[in-house]
Protein backbone atom coordinates (compact mmCIF):
# COMPACT_ATOMS: atom_id res chain seq x y z
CA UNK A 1 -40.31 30.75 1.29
CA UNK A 2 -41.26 28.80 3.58
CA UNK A 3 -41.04 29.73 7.72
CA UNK A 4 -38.70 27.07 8.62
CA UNK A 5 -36.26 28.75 5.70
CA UNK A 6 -34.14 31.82 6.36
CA UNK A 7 -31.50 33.31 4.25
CA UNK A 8 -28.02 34.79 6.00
CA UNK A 9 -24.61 36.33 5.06
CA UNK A 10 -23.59 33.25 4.94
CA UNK A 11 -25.90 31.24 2.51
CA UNK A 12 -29.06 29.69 2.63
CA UNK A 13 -30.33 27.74 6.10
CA UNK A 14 -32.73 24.86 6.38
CA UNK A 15 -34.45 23.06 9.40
CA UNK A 16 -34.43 19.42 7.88
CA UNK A 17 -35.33 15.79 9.41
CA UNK A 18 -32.14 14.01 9.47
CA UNK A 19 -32.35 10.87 8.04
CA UNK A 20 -30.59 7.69 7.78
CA UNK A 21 -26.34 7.17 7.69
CA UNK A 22 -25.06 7.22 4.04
CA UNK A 23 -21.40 5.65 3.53
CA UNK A 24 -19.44 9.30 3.29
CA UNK A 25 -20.09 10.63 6.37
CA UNK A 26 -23.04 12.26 6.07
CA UNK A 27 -26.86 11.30 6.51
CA UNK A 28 -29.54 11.64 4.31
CA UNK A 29 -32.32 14.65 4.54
CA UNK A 30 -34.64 15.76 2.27
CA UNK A 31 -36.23 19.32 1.70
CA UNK A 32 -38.91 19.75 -0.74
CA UNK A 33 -38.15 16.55 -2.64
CA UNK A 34 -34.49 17.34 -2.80
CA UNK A 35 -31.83 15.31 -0.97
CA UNK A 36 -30.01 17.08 1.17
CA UNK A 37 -26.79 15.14 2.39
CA UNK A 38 -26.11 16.45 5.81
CA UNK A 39 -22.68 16.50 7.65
CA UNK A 40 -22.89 16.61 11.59
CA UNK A 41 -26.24 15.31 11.98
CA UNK A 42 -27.08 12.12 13.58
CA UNK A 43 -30.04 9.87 12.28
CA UNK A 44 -33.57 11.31 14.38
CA UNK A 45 -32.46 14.42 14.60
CA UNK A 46 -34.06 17.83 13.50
CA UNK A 47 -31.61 20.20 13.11
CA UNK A 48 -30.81 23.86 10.86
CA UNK A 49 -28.41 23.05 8.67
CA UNK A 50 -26.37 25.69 6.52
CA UNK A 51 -26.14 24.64 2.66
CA UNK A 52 -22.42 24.33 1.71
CA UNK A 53 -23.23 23.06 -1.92
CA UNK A 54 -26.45 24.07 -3.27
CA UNK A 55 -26.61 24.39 -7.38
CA UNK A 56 -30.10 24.73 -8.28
CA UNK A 57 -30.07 22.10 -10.83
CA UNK A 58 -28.05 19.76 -9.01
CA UNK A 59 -30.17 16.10 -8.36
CA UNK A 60 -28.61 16.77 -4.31
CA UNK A 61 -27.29 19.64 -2.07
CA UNK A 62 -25.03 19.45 0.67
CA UNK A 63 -24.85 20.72 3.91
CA UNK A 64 -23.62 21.07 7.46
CA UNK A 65 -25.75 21.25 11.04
CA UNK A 66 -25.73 24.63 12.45
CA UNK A 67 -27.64 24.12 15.39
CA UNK A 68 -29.61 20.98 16.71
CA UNK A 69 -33.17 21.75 17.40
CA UNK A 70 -33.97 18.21 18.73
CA UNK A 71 -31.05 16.10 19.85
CA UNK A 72 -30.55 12.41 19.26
CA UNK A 73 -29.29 10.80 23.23
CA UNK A 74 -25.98 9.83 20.95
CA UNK A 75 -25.33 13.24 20.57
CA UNK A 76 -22.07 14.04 22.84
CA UNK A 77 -20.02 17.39 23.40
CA UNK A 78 -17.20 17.56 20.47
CA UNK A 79 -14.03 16.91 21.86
CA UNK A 80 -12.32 19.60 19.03
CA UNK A 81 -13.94 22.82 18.79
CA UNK A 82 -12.26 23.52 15.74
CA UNK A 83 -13.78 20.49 13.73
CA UNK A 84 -17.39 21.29 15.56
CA UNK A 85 -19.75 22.54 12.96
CA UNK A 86 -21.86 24.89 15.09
CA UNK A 87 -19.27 26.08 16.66
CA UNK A 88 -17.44 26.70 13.75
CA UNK A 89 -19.86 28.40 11.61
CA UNK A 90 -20.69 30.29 14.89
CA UNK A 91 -17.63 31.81 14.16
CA UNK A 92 -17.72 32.50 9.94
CA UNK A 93 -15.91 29.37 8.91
CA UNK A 94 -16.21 26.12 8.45
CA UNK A 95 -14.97 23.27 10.44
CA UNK A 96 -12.23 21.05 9.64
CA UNK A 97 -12.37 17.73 8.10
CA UNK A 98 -11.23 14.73 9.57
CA UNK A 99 -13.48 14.32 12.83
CA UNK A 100 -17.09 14.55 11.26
CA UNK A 101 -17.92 12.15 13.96
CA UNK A 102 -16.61 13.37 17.25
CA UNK A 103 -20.40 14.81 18.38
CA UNK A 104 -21.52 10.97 18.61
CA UNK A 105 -20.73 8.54 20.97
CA UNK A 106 -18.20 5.83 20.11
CA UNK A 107 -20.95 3.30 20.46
CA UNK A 108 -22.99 4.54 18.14
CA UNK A 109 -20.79 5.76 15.87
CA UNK A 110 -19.55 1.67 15.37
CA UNK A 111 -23.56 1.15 15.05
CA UNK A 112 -23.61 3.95 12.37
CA UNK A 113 -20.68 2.39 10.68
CA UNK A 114 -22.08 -1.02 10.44
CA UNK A 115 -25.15 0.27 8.90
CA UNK A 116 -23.10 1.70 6.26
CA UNK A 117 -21.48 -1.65 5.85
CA UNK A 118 -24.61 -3.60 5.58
CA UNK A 119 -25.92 -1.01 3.57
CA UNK A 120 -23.40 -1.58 0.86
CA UNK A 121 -23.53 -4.65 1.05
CA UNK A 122 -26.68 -5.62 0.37
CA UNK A 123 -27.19 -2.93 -2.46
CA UNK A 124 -23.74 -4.52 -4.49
CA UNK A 125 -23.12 -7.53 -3.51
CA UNK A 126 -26.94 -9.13 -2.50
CA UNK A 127 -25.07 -10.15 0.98
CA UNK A 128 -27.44 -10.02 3.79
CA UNK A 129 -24.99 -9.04 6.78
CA UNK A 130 -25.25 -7.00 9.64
CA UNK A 131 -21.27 -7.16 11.10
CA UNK A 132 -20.49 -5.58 14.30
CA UNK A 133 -17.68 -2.59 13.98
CA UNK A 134 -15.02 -3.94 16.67
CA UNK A 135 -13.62 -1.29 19.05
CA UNK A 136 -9.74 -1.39 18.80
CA UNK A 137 -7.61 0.35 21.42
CA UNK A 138 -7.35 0.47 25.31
CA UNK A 139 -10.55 -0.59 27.21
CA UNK A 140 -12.19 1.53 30.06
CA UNK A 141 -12.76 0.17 33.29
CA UNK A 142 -15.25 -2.98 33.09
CA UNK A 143 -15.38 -6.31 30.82
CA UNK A 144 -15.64 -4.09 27.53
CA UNK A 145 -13.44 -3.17 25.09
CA UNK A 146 -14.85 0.02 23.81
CA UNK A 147 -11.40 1.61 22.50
CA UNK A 148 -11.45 4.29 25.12
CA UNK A 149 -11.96 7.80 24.46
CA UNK A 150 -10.84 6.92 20.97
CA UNK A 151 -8.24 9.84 20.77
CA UNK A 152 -4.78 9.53 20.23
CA UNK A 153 -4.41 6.93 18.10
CA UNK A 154 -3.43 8.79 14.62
CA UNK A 155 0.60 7.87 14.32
CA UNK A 156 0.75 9.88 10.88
CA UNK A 157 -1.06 12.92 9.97
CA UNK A 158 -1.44 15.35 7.02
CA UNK A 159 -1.46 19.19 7.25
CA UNK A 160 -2.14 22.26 5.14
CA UNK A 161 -0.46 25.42 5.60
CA UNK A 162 -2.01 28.59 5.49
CA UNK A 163 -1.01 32.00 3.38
CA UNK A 164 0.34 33.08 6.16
CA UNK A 165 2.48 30.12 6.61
CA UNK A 166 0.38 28.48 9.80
CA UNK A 167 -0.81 24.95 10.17
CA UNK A 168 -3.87 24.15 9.01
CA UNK A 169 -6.52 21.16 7.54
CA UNK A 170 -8.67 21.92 5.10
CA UNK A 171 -12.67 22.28 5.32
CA UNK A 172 -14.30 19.60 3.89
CA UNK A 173 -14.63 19.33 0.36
CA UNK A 174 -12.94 22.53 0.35
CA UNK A 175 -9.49 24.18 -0.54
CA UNK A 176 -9.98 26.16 2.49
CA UNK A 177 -6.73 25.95 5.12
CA UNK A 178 -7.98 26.93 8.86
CA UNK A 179 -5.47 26.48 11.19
CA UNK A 180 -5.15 24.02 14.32
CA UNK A 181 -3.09 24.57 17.64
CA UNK A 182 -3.72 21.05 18.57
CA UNK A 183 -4.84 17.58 16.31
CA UNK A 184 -6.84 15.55 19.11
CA UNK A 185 -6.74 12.53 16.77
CA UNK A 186 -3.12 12.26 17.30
CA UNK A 187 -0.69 10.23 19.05
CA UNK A 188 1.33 12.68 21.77
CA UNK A 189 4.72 12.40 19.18
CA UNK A 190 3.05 14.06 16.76
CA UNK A 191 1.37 17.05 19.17
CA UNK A 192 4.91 17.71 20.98
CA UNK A 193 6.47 18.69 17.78
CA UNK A 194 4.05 21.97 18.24
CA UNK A 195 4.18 22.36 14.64
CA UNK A 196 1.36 25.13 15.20
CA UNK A 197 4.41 27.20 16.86
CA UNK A 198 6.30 27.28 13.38
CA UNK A 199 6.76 30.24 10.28
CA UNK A 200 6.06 27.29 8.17
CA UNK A 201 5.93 29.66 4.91
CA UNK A 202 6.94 28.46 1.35
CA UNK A 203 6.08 24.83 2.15
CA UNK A 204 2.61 23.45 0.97
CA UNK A 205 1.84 20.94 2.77
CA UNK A 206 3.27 18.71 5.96
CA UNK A 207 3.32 15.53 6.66
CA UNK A 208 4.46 13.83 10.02
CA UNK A 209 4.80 9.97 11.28
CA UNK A 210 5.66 9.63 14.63
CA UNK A 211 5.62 5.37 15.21
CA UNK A 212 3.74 4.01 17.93
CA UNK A 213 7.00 1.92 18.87
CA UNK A 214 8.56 5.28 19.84
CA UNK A 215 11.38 5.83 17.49
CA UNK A 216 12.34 8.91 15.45
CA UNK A 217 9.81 10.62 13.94
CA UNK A 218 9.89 12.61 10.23
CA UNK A 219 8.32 15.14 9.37
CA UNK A 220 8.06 15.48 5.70
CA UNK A 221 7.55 18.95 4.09
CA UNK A 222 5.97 19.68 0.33
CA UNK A 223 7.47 23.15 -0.75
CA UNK A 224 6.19 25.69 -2.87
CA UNK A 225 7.46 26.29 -6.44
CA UNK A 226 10.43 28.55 -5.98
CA UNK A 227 11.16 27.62 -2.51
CA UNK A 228 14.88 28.46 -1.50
CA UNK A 229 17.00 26.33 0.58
CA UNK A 230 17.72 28.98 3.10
CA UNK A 231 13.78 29.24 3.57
CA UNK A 232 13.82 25.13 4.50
CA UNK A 233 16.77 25.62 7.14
CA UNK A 234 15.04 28.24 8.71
CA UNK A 235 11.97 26.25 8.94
CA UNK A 236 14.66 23.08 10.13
CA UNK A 237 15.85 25.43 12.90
CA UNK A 238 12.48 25.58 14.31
CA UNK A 239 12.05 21.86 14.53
CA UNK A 240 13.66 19.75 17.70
CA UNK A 241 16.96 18.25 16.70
CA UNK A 242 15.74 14.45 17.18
CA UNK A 243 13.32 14.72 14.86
CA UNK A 244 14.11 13.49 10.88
CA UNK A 245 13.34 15.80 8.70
CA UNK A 246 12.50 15.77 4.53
CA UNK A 247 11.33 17.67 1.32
CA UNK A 248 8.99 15.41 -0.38
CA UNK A 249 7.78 16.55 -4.15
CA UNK A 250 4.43 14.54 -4.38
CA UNK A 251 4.62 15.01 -8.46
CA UNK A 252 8.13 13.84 -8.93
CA UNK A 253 7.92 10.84 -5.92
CA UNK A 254 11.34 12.40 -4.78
CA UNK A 255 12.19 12.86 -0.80
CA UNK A 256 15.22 14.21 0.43
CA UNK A 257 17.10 14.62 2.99
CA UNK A 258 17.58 17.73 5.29
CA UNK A 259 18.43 15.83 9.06
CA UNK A 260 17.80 12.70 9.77
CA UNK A 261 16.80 10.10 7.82
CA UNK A 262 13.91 9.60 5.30
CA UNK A 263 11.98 7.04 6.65
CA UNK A 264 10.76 5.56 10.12
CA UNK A 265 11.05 1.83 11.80
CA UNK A 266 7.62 0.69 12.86
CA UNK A 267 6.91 -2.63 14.47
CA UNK A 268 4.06 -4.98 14.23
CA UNK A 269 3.74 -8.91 15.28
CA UNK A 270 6.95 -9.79 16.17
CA UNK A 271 8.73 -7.88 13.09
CA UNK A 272 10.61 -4.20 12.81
CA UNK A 273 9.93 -2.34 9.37
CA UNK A 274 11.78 0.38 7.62
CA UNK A 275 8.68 2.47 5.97
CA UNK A 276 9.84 5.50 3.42
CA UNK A 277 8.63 8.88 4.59
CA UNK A 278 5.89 8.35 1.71
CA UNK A 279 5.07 5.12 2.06
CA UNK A 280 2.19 3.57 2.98
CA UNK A 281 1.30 2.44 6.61
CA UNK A 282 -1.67 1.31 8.70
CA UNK A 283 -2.40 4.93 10.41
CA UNK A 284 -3.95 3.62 14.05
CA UNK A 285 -1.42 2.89 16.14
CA UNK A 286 -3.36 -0.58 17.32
CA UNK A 287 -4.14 -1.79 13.29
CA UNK A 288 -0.97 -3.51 12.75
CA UNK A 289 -1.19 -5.99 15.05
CA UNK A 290 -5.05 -5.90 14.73
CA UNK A 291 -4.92 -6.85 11.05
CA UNK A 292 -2.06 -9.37 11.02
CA UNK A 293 -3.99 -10.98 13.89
CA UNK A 294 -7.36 -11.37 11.76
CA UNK A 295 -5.86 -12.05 8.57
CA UNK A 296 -3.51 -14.97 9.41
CA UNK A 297 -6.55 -15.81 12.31
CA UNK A 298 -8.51 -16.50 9.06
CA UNK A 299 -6.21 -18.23 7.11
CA UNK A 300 -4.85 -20.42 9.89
CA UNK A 301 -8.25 -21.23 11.29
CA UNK A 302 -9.31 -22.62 7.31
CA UNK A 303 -6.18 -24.83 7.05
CA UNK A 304 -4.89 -22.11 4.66
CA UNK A 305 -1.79 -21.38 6.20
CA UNK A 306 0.64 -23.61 7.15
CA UNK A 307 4.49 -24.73 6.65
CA UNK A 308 4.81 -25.44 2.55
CA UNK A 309 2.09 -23.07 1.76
CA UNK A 310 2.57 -21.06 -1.56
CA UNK A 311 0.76 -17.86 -0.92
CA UNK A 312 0.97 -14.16 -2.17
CA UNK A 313 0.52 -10.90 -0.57
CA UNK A 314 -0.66 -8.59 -3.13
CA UNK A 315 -0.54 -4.75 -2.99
CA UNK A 316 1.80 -5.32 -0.38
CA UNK A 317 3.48 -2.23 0.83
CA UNK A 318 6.53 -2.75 3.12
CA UNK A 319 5.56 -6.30 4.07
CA UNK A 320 3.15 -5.71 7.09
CA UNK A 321 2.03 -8.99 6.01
CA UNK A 322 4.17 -10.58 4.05
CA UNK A 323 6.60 -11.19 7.23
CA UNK A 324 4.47 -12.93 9.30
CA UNK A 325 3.27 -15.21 6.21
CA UNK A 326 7.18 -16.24 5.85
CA UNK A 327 7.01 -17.14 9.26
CA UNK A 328 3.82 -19.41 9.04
CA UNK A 329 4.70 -20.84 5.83
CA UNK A 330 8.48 -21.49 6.56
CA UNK A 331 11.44 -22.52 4.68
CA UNK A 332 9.66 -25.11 2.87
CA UNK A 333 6.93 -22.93 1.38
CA UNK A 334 7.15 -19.89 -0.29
CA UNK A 335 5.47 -16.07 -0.26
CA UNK A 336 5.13 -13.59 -3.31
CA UNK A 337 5.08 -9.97 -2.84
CA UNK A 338 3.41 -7.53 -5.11
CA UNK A 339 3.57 -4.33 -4.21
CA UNK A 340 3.39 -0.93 -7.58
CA UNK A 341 5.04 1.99 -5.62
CA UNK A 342 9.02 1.44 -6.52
CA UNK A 343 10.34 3.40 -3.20
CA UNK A 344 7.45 0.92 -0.74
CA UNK A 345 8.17 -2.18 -2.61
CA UNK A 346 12.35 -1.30 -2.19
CA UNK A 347 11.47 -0.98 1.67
CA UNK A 348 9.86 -4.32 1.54
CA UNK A 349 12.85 -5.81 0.07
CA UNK A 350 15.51 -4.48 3.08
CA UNK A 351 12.65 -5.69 5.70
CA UNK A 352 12.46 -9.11 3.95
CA UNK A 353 16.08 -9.74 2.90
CA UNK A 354 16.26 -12.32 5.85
CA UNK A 355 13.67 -14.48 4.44
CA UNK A 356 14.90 -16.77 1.21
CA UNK A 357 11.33 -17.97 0.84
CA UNK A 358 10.17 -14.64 -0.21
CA UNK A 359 10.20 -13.18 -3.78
CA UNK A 360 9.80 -9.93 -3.85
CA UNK A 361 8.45 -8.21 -7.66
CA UNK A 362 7.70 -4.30 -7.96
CA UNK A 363 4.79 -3.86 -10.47
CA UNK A 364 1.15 -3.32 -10.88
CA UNK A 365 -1.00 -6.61 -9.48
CA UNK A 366 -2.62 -7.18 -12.58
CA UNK A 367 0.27 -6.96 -15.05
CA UNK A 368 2.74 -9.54 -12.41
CA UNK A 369 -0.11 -12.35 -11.97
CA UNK A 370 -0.20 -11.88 -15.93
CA UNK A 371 3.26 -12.61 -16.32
CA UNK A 372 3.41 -14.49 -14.01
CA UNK A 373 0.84 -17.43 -13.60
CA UNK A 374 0.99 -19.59 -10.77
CA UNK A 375 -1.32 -21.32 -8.30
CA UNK A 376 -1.81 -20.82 -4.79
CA UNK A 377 -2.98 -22.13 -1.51
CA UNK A 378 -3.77 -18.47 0.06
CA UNK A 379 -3.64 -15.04 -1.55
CA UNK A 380 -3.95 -11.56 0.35
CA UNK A 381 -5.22 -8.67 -0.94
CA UNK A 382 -5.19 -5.33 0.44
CA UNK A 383 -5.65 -3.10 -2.31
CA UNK A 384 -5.45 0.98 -1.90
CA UNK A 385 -9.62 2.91 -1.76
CA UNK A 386 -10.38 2.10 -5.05
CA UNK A 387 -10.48 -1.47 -4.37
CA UNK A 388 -9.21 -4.64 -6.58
CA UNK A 389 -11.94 -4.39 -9.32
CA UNK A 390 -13.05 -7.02 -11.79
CA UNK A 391 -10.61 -7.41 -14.03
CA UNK A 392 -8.23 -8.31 -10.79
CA UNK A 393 -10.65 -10.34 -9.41
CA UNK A 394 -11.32 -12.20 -12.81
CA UNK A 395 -7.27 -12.90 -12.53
CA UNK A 396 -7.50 -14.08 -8.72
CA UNK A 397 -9.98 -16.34 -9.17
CA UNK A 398 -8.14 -17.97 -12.23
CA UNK A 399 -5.24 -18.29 -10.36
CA UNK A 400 -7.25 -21.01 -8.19
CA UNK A 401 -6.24 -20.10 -4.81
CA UNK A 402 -7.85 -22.19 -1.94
CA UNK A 403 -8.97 -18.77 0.25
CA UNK A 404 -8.24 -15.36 -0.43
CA UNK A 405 -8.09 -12.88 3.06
CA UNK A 406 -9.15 -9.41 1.79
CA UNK A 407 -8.62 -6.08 4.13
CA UNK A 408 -10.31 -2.92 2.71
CA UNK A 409 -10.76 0.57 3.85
CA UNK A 410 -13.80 1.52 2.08
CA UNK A 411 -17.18 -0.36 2.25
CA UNK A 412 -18.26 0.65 -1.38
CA UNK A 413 -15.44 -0.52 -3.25
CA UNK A 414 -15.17 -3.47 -1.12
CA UNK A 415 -18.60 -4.51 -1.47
CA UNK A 416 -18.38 -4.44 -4.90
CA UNK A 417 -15.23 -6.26 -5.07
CA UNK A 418 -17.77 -9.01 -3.03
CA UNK A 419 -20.06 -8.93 -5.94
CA UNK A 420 -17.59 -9.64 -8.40
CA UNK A 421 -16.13 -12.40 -6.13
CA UNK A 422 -19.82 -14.14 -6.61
CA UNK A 423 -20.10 -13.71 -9.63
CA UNK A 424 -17.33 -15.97 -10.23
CA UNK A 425 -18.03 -18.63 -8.37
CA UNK A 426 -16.74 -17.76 -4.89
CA UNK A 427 -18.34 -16.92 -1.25
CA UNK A 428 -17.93 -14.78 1.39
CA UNK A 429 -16.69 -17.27 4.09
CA UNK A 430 -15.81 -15.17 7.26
CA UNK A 431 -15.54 -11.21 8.01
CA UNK A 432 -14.57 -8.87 10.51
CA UNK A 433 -14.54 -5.15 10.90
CA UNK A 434 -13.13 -2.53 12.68
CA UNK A 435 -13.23 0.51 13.77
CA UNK A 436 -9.63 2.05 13.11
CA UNK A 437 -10.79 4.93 12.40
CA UNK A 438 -12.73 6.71 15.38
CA UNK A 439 -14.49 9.91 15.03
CA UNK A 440 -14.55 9.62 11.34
CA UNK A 441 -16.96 7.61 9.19
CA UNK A 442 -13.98 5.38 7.84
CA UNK A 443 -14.03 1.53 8.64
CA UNK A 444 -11.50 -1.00 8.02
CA UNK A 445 -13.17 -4.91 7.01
CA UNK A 446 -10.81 -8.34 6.85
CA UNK A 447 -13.14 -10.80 5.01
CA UNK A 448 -12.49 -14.43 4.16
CA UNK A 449 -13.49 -15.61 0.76
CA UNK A 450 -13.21 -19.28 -0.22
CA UNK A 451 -14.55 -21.19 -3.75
CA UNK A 452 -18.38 -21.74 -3.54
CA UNK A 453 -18.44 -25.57 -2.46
């Protein structure tokens, strides 16, 4: 064994050479030949790292920094102690997920980030691109927007609960609960419902939106098997009266209600939405706005978008997008919405129901454009991580739209989605990206794609 290697209680510890950013959030080490993907590092570095998943036989290990022997100048204090590696492992556990950036500085964790991007797509798609990451949020003092201290943004978050019926988030990769007394990452609506404070036993999980806009919050909970009603009303009595509260059984779909109601109103560009306690919504307070503004910024620019326009929003959700494309294409044009989750795609329907020019259709986006062919002048696509993939690009493409606006949260999928987009005959035209997501290595991208020539 080598002198630089030194086995504890804990598991095995390393002193690597961090290398470069990987899309995951993690960089890329080596030790002995081996890759060694390493959480809490930053590119430069040479840190001891603690293995967290080390099979002998497996082609890579994983691992998190322990201590930093040699500091990168990016390298800032963590601003949560409980999602600090060192720290964390100082103290026999691991830290939580969720903020695997917060010990690098916003700057450089948008530099990072558009690595990763370019990264991806160059290897899948054979783009040569090196986009900026665009801070989103309040500036500091000066000419820059830099997003701030990039805290306080989160309007929904997602919590564990531990045996002894605290909150929690899990450990990376991990089914590990640790509990929290704050969540940083947060917007204040979400922290003053001191959900640390509650006997949160026989419920599972927790989930809470609390809209930028300021209206009611909800605060879904996920009980165990066997969970009795007078269990949830003492866990209701705990909670402040103004605040919705639901069960939610993530098998079934099901929510019900216990106070309040079972879903929130957010607002974004000019419009008021009613969003199902399940449903899907941009998470960052700021990426409403930010996205509507891009996508129709696109669209409009190109001579896309404009009064008589057919266009579609596909994988819709509650119509973040589809409203303001009723607006721009009026009366005279017309707006499809596609959107597969039945209790999202009813929401879109009671935020829409103003707007004659918009058809509404619940269903998988492959199986509607099959049934339904049509041309048109614009399409949007926002599809969930996974991305579109080819067989929905094959369709878009055949459907001879003059521009398609795609948003995507994950650079891999979204890259190869690019690819595919090539292949058939079509170019990337315009893109954007932001970062909506500080402290964590997630990205959000708005691209423009348009028919090659």
């Amino acid at each position: 064994m080598s002198p630089d290697t030194q086995t504890t209680s804990t598991g095995l510890e390393l002193v690597v050479d961090v290398g470069p950013v990987a899309h995951g959030g993690h960089c890329v080490a080596r030790h002995e030949g081996r890759v060694v993907f390493v959480r809490h590092g930053i590119p430069g570095e040479r840190v001891r790292v603690r293995l967290t998943d080390a099979e002998e036989k497996a082609k890579f290990w994983r691992a998190d920094v322990v201590e930093v022997l040699d500091a990168s100048p990016d390298r800032v204090p963590h601003f949560w102690r409980t999602a600090d590696s060192a720290s964390s492992w100082a103290h026999g556990r691991p830290p939580v997920g969720g903020a695997e950036l917060g010990h690098v500085s916003l700057r450089r964790q948008r530099s990072l980030k558009s690595e990763v991007l370019a990264e991806q797509l160059k290897r899948l798609a054979a783009v040569e691109l090196s986009p900026d990451v665009e801070a989103v949020g309040p500036a500091n003092a000066g000419e820059t927007d830099d997003g701030g201290s990039g805290l306080g943004w989160r309007t929904r978050a997602s919590f564990g609960v531990t045996q002894s019926g605290r909150l929690g988030m899990h450990a990376h990769r991990s089914d590990q609960v640790i509990p929290v007394q704050e969540m940083p990452l947060a917007v204040d609506g979400i922290n003053a419902l001191r959900l640390w404070d509650v006997d949160l036993q026989g419920i599972e999980r927790v989930e809470v939106a609390a809209p930028a806009n300021g209206s009611r919050p909800l605060v879904l909970l996920a009980p165990a098997p066997g969970t009795r009603a007078k269990r949830l009303n003492s866990i209701l009595s705990q909670l402040p009266a103004d605040v919705s509260v639901a069960s939610y059984d993530p098998l079934k779909n099901e929510t019900l209600q216990l106070r309040g109601r079972t879903w929130v109103q957010e607002s974004a560009a000019g419009h008021d939405y009613r969003v199902t306690g399940a449903g899907f919504w941009q998470i960052h307070r700021d990426a409403p706005e930010t996205l509507v503004g891009a996508v129709t910024g696109f669209l409009h620019d190109g001579g896309f978008l404009e009064p008589g326009a057919a266009v579609a929003d596909l994988y819709a959700g509650a119509g973040l997008f589809t409203a303001p494309l009723a607006d721009a294409v009026g009366e005279t044009g017309s707006v499809l919405s596609v959107e597969g989750a039945p209790g999202t795609s009813r929401d879109a329907r009671k935020n829409l129901h103003g707007s004659p020019q918009v058809e509404i259709v619940q269903g998988k986006v492959e199986r509607v454009l099959r049934q339904r062919p049509r041309q048109f002048d614009a399409l949007i696509l926002d599809p969930p991580r996974a991305g579109a993939g080819k067989a929905v690009v094959s369709q878009l493409i055949d459907s001879k739209p003059r521009a398609i606006a795609y948003v995507s949260c994950d650079p891999s999928s979204f890259a190869r989605d690019i690819g595919y987009f090539q292949q058939g005959g079509w170019q990337l035209a315009g893109l954007r990206a932001f970062d909506l997501y500080p402290h964590t290595h997630h990205l959000e991208t708005v691209a423009l794609l348009t028919p090659r020539g």
